[in-house]
Protein backbone atom coordinates (compact mmCIF):
# COMPACT_ATOMS: atom_id res chain seq x y z
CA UNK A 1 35.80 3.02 -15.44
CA UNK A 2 32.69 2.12 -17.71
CA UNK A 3 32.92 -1.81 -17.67
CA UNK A 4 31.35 -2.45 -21.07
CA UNK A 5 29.39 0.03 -24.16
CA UNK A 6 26.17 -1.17 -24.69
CA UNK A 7 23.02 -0.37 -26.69
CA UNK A 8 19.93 1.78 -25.32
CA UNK A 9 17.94 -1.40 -26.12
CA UNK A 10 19.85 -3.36 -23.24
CA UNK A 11 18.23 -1.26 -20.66
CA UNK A 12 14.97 -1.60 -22.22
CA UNK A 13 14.84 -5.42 -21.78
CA UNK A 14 15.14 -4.61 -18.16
CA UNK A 15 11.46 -3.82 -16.02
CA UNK A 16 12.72 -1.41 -13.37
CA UNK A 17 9.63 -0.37 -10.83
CA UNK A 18 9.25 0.73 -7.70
CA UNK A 19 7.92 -0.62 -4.73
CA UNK A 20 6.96 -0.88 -1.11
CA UNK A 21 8.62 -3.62 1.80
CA UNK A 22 5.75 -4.53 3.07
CA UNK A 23 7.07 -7.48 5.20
CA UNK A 24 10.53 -8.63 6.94
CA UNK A 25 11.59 -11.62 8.08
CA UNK A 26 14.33 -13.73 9.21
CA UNK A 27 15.70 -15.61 5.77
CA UNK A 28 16.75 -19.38 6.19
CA UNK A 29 20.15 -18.72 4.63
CA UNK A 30 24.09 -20.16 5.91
CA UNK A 31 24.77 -16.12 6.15
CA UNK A 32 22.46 -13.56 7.64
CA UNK A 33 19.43 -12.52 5.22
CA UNK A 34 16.36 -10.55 5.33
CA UNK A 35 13.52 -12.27 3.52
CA UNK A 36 11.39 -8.94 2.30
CA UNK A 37 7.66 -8.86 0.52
CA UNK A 38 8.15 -6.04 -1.98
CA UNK A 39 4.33 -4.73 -2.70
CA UNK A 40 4.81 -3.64 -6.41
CA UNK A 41 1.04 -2.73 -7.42
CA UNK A 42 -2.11 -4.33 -8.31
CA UNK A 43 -0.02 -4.72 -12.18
CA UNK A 44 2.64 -7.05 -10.44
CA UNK A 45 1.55 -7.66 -7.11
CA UNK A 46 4.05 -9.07 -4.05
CA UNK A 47 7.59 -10.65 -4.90
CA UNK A 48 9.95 -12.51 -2.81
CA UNK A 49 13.51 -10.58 -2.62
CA UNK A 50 16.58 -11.80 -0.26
CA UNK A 51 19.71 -10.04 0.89
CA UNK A 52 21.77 -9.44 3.02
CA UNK A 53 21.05 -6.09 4.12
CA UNK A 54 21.84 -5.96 7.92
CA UNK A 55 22.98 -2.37 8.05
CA UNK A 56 19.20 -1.72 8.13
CA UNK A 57 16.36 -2.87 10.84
CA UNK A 58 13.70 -3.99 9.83
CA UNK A 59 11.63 -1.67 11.54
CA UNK A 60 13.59 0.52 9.06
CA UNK A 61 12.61 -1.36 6.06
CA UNK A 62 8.46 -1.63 6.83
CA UNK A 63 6.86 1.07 4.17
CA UNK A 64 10.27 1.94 2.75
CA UNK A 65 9.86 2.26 -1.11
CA UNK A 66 12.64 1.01 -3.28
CA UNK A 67 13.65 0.40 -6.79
CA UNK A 68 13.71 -3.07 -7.89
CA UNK A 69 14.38 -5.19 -11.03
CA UNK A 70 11.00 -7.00 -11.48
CA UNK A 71 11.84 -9.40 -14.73
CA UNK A 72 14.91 -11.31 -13.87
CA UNK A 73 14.56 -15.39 -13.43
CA UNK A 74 13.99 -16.25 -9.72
CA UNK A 75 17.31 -16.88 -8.43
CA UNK A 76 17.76 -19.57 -5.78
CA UNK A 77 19.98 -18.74 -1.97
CA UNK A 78 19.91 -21.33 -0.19
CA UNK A 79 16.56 -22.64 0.53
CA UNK A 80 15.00 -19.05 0.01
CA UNK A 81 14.07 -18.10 -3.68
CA UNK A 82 14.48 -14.67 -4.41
CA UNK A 83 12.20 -13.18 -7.46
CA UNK A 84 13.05 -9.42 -7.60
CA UNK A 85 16.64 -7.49 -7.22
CA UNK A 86 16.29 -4.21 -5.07
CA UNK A 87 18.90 -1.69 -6.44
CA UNK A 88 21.12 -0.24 -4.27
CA UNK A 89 24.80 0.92 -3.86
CA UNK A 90 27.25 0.74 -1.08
CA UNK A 91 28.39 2.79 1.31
CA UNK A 92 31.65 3.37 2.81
CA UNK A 93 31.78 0.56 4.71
CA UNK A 94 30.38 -1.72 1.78
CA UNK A 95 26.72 -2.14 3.27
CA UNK A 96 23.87 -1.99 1.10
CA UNK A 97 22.41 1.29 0.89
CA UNK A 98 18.93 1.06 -1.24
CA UNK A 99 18.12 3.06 -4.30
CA UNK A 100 14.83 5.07 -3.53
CA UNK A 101 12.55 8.11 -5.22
CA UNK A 102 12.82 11.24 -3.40
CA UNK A 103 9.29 11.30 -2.88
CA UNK A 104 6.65 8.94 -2.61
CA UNK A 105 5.39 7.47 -6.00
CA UNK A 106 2.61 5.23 -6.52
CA UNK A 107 3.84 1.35 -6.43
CA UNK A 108 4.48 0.04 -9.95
CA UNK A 109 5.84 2.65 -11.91
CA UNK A 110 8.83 2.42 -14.07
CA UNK A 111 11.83 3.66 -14.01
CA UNK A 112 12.90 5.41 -17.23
């Protein structure tokens, strides 16, 4: 069921790109929480993102591109701040399974 009709220009506000998890860490949060640096090109450079994303290692994660929503407001968990939502979708069981190109793609671009 579509939740709501809206206009093209909605999706234009938002700056979809793709990068690169560079770096995993152990977040500070109450509930278990990966701390990533997302490498999004020399355009946008590193942001913060946190989730809780424990179906993957973090081994998994290192060089893994993914497609991320660069221009939302930094949104506070816990003590962490995350600046960037990674896309994704879940799977049977209700983990997060990231959104990702097929093939590699230079860091930065947009998603159209």
């Amino acid at each position: 069921m579509i939740k709501q009709i809206s206009e093209y220009s909605s999706f234009t506000v938002l700056d979809i790109r793709v990068g690169e998890i560079v770096k995993v860490e152990d977040a500070t949060t109450k509930k278990p929480t990966y701390r990533m640096t997302v490498d999004f090109g020399p355009e946008i450079g590193t942001k913060i993102s946190c989730g809780a994303y424990r179906n993957y290692k973090p081994e998994e994660l290192i060089g893994k591109q993914i497609i991320g929503v660069v221009n939302f407001a930094a949104k506070k968990m816990g003590p962490e701040i995350s600046e960037v939502l990674i896309l994704g979708v879940p799977n049977s069981a209700g983990e997060t399974i990231y959104l990702t190109p097929q093939t590699k793609v230079d860091l930065g671009v947009q998603v159209f």
